[in-house]
ModelCIF file with pLDDT and N, C-alpha, C, O atoms, coordinates in Angstrom:
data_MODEL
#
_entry.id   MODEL 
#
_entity.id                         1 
_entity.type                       polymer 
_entity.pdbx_number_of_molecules   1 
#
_entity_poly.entity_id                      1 
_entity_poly.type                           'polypeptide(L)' 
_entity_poly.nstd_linkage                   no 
_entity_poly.nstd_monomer                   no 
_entity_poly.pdbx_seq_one_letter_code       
;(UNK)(UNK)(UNK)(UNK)(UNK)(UNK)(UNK)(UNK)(UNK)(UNK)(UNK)(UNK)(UNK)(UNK)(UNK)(UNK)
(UNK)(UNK)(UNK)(UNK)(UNK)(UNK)(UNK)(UNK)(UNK)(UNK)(UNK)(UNK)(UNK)(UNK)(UNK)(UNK)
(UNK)(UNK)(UNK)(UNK)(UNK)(UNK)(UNK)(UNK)(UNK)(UNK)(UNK)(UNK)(UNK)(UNK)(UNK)
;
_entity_poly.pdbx_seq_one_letter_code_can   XXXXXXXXXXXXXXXXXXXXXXXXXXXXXXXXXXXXXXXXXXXXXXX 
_entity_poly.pdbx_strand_id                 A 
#
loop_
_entity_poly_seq.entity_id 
_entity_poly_seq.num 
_entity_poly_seq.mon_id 
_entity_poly_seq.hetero 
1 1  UNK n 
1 2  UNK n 
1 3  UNK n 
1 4  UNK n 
1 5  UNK n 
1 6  UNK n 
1 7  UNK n 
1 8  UNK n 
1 9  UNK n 
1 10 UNK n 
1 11 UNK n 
1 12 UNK n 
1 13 UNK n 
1 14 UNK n 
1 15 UNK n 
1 16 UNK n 
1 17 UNK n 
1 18 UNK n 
1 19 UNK n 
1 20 UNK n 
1 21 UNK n 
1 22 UNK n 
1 23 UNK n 
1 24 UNK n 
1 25 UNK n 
1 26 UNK n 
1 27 UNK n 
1 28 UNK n 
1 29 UNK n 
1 30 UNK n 
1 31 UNK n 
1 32 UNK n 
1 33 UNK n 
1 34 UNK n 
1 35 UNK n 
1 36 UNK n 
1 37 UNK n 
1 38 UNK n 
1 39 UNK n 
1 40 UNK n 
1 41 UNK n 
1 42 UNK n 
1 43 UNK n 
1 44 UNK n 
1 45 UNK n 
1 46 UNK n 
1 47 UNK n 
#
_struct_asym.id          A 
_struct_asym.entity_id   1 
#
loop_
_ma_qa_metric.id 
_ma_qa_metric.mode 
_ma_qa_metric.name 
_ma_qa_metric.software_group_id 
_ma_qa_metric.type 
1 global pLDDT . pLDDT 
2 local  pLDDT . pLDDT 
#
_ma_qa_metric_global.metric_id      1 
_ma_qa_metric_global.metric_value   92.91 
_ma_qa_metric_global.model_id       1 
_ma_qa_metric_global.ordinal_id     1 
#
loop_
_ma_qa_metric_local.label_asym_id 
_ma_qa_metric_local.label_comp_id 
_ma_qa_metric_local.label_seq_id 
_ma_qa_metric_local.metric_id 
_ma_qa_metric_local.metric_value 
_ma_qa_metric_local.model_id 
_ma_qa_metric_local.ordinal_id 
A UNK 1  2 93.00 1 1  
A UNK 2  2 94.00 1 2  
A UNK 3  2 94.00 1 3  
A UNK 4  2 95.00 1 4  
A UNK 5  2 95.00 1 5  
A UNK 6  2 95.00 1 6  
A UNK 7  2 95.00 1 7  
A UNK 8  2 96.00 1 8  
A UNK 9  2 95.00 1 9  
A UNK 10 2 95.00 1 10 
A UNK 11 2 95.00 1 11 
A UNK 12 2 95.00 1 12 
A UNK 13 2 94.00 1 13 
A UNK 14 2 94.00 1 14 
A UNK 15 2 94.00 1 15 
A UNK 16 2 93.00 1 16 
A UNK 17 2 92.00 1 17 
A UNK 18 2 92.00 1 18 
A UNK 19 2 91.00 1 19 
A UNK 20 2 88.00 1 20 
A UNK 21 2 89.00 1 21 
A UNK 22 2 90.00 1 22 
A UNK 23 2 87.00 1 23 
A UNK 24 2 88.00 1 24 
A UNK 25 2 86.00 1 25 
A UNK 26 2 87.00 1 26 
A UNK 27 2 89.00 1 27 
A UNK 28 2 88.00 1 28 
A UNK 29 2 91.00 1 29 
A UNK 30 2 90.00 1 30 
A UNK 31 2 91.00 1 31 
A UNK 32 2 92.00 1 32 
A UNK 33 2 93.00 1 33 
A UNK 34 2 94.00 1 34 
A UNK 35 2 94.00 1 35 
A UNK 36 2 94.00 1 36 
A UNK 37 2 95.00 1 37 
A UNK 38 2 95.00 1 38 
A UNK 39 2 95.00 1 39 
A UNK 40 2 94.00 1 40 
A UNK 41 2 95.00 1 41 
A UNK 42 2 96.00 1 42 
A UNK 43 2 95.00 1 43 
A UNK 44 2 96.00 1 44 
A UNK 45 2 96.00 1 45 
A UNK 46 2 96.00 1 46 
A UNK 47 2 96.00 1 47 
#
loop_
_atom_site.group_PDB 
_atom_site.id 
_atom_site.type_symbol 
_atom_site.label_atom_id 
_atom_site.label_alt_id 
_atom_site.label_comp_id 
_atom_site.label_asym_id 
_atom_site.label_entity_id 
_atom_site.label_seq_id 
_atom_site.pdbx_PDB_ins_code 
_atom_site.Cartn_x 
_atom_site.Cartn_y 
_atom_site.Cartn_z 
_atom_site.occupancy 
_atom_site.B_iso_or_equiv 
_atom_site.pdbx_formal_charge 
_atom_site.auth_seq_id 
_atom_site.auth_comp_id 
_atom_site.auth_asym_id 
_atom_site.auth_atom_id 
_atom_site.pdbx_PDB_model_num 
ATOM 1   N N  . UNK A 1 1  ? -0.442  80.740  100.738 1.00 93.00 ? 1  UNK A N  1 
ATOM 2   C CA . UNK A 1 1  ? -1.130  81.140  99.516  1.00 93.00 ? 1  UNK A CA 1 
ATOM 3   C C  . UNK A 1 1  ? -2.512  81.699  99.790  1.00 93.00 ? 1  UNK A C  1 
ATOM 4   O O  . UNK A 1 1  ? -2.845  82.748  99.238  1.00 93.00 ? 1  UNK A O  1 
ATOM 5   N N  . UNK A 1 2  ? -3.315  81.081  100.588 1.00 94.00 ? 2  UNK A N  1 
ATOM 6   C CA . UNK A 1 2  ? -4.643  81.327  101.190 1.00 94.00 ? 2  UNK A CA 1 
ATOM 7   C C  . UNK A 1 2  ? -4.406  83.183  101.961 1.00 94.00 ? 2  UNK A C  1 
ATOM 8   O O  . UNK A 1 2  ? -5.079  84.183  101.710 1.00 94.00 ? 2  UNK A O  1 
ATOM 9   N N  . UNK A 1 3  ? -3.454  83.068  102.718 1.00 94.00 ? 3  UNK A N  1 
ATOM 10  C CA . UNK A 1 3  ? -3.406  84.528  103.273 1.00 94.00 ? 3  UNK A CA 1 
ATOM 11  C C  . UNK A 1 3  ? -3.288  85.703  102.363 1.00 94.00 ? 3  UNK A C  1 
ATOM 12  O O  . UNK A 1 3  ? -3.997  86.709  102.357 1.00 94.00 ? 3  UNK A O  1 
ATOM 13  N N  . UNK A 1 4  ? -2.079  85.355  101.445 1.00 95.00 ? 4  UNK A N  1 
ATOM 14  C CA . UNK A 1 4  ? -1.835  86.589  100.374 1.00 95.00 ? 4  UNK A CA 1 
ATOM 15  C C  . UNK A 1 4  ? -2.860  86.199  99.728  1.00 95.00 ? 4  UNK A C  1 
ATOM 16  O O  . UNK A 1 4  ? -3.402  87.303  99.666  1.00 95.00 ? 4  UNK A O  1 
ATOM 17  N N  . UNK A 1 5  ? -3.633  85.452  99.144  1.00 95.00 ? 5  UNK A N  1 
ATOM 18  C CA . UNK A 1 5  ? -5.064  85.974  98.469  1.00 95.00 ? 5  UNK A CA 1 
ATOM 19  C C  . UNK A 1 5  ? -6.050  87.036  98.933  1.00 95.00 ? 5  UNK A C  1 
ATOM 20  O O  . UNK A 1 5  ? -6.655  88.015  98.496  1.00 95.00 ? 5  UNK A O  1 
ATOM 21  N N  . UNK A 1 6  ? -5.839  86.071  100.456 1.00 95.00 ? 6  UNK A N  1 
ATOM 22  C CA . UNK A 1 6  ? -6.607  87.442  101.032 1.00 95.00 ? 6  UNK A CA 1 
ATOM 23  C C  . UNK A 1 6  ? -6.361  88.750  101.371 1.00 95.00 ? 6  UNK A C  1 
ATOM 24  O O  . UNK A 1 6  ? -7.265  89.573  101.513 1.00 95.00 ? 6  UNK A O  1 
ATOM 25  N N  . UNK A 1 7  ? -4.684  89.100  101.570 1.00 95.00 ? 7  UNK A N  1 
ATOM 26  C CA . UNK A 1 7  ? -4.451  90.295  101.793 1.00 95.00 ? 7  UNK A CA 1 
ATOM 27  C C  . UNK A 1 7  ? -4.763  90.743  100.103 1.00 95.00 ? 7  UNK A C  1 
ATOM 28  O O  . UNK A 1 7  ? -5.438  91.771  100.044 1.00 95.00 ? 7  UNK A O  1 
ATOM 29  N N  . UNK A 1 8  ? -4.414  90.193  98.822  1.00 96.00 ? 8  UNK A N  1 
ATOM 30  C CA . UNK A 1 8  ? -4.656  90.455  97.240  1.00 96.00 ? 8  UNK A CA 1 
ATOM 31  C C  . UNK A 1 8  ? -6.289  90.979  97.716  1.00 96.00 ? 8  UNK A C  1 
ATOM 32  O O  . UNK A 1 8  ? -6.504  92.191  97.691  1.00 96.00 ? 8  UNK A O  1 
ATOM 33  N N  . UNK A 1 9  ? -7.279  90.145  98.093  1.00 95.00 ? 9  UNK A N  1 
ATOM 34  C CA . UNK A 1 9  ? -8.640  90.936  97.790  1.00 95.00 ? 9  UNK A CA 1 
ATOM 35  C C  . UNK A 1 9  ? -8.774  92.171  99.186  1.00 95.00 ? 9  UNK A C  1 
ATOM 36  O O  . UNK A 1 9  ? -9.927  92.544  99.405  1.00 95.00 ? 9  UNK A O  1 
ATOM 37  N N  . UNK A 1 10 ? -8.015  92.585  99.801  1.00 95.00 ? 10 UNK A N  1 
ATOM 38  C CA . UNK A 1 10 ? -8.580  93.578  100.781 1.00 95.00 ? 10 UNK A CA 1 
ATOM 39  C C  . UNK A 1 10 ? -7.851  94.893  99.641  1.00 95.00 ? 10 UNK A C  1 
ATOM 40  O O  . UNK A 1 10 ? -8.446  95.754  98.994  1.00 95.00 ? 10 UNK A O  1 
ATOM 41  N N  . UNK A 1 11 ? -5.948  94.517  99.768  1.00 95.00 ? 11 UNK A N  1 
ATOM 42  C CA . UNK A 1 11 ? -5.795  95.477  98.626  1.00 95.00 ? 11 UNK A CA 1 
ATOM 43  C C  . UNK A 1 11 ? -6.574  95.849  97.151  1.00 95.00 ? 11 UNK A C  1 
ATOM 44  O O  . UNK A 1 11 ? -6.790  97.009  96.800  1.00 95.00 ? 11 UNK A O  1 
ATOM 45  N N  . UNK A 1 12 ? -7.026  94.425  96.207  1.00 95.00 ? 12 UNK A N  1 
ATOM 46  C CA . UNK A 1 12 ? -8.030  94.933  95.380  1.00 95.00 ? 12 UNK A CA 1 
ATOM 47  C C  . UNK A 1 12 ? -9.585  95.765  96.019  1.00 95.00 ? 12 UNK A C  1 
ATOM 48  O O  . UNK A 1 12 ? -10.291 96.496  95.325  1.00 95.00 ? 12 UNK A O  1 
ATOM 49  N N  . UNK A 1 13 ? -9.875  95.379  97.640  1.00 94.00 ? 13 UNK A N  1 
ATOM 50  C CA . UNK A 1 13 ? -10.899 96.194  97.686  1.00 94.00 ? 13 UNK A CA 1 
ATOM 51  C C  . UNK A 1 13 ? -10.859 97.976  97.661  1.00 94.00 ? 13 UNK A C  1 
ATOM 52  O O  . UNK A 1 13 ? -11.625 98.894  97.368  1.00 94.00 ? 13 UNK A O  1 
ATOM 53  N N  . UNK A 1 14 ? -9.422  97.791  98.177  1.00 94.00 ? 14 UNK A N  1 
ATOM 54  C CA . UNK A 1 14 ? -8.691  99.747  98.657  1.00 94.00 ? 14 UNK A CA 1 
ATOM 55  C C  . UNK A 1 14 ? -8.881  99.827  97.415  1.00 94.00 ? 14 UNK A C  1 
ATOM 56  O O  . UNK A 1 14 ? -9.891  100.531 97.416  1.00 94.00 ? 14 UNK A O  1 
ATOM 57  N N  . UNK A 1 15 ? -8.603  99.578  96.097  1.00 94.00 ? 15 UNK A N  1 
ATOM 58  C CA . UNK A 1 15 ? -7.803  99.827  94.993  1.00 94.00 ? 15 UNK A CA 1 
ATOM 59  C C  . UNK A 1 15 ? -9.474  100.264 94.185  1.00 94.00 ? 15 UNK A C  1 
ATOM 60  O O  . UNK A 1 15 ? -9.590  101.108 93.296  1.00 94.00 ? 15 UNK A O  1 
ATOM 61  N N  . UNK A 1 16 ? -10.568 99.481  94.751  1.00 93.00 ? 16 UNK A N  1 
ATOM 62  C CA . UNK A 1 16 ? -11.614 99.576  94.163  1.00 93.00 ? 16 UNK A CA 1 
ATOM 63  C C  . UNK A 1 16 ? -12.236 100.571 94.637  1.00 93.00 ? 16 UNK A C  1 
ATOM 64  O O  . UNK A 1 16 ? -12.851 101.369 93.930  1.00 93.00 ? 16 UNK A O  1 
ATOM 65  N N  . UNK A 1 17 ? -12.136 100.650 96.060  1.00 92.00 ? 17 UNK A N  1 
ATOM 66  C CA . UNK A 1 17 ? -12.582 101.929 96.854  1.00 92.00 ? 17 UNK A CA 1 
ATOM 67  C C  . UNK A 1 17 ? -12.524 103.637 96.094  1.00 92.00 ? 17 UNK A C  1 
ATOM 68  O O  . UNK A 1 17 ? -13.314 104.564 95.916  1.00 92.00 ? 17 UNK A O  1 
ATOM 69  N N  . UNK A 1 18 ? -10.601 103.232 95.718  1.00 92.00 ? 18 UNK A N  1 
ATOM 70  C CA . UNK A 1 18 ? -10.100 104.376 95.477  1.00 92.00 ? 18 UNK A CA 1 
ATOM 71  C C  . UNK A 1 18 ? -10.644 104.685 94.254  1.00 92.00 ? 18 UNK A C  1 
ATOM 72  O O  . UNK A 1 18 ? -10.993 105.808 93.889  1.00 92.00 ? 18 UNK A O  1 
ATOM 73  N N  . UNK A 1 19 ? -10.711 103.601 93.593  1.00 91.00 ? 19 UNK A N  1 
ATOM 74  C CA . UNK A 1 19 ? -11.319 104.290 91.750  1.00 91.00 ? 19 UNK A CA 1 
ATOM 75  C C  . UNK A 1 19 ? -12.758 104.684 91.262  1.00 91.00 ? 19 UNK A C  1 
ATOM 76  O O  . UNK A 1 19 ? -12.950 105.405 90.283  1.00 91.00 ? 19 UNK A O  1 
ATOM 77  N N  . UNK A 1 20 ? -13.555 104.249 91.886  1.00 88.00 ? 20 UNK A N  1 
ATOM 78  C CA . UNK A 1 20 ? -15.009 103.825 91.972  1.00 88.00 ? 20 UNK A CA 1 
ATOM 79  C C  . UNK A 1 20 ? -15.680 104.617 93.224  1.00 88.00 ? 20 UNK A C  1 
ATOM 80  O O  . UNK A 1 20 ? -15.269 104.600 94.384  1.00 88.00 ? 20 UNK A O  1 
ATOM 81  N N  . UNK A 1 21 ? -16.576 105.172 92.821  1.00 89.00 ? 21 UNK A N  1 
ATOM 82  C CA . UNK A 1 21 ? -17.542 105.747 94.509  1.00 89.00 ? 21 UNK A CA 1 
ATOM 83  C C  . UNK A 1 21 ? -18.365 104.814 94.317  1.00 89.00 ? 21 UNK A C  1 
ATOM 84  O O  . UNK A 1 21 ? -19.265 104.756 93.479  1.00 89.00 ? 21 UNK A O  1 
ATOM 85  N N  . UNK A 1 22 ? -17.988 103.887 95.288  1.00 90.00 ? 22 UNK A N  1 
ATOM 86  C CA . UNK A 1 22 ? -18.639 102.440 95.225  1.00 90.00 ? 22 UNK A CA 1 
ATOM 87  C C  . UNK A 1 22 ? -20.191 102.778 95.947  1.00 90.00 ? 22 UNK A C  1 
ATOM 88  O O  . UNK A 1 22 ? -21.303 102.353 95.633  1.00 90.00 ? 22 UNK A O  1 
ATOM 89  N N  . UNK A 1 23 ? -19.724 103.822 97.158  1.00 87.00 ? 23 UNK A N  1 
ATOM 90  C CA . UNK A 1 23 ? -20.941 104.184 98.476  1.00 87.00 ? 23 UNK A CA 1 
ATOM 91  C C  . UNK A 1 23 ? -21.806 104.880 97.928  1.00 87.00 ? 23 UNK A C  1 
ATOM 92  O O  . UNK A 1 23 ? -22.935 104.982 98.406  1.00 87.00 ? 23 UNK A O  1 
ATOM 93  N N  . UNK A 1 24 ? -21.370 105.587 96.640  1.00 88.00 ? 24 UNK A N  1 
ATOM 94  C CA . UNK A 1 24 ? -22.477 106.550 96.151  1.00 88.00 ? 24 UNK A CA 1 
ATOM 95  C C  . UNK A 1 24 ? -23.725 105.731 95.511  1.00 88.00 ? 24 UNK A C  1 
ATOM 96  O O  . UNK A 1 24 ? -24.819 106.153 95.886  1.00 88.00 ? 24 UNK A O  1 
ATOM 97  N N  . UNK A 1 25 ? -23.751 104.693 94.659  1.00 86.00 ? 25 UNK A N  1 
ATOM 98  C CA . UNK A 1 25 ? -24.150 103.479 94.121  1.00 86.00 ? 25 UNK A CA 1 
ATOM 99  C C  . UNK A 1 25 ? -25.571 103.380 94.690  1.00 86.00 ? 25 UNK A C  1 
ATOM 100 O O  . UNK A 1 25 ? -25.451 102.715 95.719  1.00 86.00 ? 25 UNK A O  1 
ATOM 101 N N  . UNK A 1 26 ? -27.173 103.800 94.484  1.00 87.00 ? 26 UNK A N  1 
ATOM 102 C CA . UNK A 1 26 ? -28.518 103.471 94.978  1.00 87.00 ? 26 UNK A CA 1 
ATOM 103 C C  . UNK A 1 26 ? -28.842 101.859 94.974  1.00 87.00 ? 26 UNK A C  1 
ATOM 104 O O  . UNK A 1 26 ? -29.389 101.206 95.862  1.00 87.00 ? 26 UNK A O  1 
ATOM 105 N N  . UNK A 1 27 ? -28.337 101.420 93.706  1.00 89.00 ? 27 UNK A N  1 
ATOM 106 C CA . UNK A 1 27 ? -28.524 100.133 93.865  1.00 89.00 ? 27 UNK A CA 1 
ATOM 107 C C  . UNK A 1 27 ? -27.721 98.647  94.358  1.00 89.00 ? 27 UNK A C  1 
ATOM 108 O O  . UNK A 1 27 ? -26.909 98.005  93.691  1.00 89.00 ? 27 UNK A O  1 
ATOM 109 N N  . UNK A 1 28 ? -28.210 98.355  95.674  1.00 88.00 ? 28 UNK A N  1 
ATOM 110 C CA . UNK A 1 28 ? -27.593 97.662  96.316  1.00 88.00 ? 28 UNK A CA 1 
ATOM 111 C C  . UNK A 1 28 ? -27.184 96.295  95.705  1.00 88.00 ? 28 UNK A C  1 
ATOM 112 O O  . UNK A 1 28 ? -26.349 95.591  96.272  1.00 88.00 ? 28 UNK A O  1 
ATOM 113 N N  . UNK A 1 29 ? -27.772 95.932  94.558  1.00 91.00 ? 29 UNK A N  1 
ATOM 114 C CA . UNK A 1 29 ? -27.665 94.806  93.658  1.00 91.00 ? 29 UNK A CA 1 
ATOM 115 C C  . UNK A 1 29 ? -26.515 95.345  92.498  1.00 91.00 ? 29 UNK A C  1 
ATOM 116 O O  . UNK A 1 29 ? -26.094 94.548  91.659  1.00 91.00 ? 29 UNK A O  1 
ATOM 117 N N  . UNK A 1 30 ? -26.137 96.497  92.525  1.00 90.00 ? 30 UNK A N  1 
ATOM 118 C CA . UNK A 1 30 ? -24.900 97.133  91.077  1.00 90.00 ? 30 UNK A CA 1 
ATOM 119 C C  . UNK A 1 30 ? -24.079 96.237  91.117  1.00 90.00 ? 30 UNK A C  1 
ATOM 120 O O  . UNK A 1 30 ? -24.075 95.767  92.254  1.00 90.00 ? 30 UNK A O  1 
ATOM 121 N N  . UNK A 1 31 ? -23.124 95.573  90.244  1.00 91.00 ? 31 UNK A N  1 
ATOM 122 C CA . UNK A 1 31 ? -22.380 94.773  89.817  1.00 91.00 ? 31 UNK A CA 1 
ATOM 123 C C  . UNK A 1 31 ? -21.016 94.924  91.060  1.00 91.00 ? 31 UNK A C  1 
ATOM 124 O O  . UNK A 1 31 ? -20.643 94.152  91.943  1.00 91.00 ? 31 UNK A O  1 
ATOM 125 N N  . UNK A 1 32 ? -20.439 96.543  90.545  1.00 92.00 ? 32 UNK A N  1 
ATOM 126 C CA . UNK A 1 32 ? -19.356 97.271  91.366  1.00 92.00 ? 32 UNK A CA 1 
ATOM 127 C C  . UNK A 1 32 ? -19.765 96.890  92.948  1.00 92.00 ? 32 UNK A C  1 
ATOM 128 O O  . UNK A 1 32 ? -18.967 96.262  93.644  1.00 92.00 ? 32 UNK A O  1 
ATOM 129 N N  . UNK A 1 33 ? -21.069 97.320  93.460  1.00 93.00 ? 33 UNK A N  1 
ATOM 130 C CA . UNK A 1 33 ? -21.236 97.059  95.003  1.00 93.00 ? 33 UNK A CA 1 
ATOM 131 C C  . UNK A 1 33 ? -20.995 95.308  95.311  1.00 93.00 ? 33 UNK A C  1 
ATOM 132 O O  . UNK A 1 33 ? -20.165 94.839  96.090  1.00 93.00 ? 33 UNK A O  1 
ATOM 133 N N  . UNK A 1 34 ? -21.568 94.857  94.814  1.00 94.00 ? 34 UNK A N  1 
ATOM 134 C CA . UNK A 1 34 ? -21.577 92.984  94.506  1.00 94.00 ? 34 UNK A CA 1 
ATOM 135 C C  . UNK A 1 34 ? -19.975 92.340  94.637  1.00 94.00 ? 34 UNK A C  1 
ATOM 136 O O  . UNK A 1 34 ? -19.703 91.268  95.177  1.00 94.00 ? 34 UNK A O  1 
ATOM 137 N N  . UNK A 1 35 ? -18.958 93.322  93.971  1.00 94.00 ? 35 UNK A N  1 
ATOM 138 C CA . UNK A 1 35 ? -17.784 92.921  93.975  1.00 94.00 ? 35 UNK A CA 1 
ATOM 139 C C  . UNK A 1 35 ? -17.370 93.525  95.262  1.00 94.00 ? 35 UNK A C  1 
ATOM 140 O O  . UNK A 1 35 ? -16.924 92.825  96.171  1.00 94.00 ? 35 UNK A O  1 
ATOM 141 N N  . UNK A 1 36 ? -17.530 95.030  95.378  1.00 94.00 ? 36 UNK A N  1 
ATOM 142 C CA . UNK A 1 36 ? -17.021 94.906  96.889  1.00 94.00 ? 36 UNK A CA 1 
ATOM 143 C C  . UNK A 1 36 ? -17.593 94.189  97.958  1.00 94.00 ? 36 UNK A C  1 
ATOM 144 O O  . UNK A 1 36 ? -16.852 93.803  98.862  1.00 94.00 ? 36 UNK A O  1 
ATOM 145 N N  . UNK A 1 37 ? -18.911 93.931  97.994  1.00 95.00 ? 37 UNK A N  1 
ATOM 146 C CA . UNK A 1 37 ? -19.384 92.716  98.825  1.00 95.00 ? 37 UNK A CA 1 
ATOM 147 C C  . UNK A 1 37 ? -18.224 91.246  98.908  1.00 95.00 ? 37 UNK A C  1 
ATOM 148 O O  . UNK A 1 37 ? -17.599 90.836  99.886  1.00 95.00 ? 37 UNK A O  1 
ATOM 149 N N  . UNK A 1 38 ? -18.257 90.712  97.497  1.00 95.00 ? 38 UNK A N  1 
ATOM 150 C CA . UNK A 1 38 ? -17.489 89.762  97.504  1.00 95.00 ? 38 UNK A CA 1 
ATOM 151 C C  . UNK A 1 38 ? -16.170 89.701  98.407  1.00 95.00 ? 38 UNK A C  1 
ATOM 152 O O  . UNK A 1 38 ? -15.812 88.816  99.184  1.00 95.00 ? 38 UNK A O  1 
ATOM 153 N N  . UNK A 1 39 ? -15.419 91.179  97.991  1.00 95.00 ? 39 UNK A N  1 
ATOM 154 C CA . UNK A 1 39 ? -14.153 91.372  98.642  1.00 95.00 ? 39 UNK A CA 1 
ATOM 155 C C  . UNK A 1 39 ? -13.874 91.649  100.088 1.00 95.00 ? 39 UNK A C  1 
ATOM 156 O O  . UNK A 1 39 ? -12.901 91.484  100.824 1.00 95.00 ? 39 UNK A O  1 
ATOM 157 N N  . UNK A 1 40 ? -15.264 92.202  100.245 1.00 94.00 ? 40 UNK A N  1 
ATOM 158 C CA . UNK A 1 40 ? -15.296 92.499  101.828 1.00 94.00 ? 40 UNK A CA 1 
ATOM 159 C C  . UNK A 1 40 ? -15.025 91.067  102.829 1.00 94.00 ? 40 UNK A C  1 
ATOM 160 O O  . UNK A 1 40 ? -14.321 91.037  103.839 1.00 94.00 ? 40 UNK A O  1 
ATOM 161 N N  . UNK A 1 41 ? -15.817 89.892  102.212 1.00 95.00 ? 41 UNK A N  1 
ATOM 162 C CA . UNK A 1 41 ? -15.956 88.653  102.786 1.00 95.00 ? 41 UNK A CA 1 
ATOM 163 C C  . UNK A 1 41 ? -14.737 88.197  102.544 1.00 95.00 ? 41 UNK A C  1 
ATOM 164 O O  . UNK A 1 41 ? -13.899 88.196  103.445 1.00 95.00 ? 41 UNK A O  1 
ATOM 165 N N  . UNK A 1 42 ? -14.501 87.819  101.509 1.00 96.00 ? 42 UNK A N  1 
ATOM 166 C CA . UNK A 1 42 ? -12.773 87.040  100.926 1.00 96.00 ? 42 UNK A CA 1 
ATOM 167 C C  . UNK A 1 42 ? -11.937 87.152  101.587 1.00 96.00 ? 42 UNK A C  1 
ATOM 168 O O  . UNK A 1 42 ? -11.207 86.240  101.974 1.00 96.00 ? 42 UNK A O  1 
ATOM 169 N N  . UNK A 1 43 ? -11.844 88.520  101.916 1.00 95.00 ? 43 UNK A N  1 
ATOM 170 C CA . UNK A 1 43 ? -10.602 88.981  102.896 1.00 95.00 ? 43 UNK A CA 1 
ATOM 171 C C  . UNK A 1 43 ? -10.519 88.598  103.861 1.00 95.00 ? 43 UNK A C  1 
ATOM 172 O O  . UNK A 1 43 ? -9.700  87.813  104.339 1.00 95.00 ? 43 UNK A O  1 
ATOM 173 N N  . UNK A 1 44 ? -11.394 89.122  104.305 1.00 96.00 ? 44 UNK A N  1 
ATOM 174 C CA . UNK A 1 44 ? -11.161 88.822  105.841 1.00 96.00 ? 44 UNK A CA 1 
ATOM 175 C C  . UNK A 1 44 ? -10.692 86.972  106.042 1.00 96.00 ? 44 UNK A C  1 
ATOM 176 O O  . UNK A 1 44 ? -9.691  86.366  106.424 1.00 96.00 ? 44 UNK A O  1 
ATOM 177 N N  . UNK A 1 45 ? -12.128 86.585  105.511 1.00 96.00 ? 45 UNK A N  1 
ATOM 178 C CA . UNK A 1 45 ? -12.143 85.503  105.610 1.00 96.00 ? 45 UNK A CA 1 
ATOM 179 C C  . UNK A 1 45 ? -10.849 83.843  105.296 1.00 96.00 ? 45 UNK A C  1 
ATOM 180 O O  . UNK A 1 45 ? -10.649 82.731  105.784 1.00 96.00 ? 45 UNK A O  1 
ATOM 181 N N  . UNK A 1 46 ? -10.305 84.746  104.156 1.00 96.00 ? 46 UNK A N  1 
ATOM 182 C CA . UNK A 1 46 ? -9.029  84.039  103.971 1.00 96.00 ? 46 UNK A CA 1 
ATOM 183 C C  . UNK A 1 46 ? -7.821  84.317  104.540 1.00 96.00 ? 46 UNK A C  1 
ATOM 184 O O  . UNK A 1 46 ? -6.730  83.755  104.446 1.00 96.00 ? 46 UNK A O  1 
ATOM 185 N N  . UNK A 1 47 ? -8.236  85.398  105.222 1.00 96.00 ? 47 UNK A N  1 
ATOM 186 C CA . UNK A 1 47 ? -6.623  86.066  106.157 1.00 96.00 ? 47 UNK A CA 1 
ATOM 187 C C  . UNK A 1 47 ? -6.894  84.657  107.467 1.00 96.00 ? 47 UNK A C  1 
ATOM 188 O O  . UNK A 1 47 ? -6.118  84.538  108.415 1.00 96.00 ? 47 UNK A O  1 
#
């Protein structure tokens, strides 16, 4: 359960990647960057 969560937040990160120009974003505190932060860690971390 722990792994497919984490493969769930790497795919929600692609999925966020793809919809959102997350990189374009000046502010490093934006909500959108904050979540891919979150997802960046989750993933990995729960794989």
């Amino acid at each position: 359960g722990v792994a497919l969560a984490g493969v769930g937040a790497l795919l929600g990160l692609v999925g966020l990647l793809a919809l959102r120009p997350v990189e374009t974003l000046p502010d490093p505190w934006d909500p959108w960057r904050l979540a891919v932060y979150g997802l960046l860690a989750l993933g990995p971390a729960a794989v």
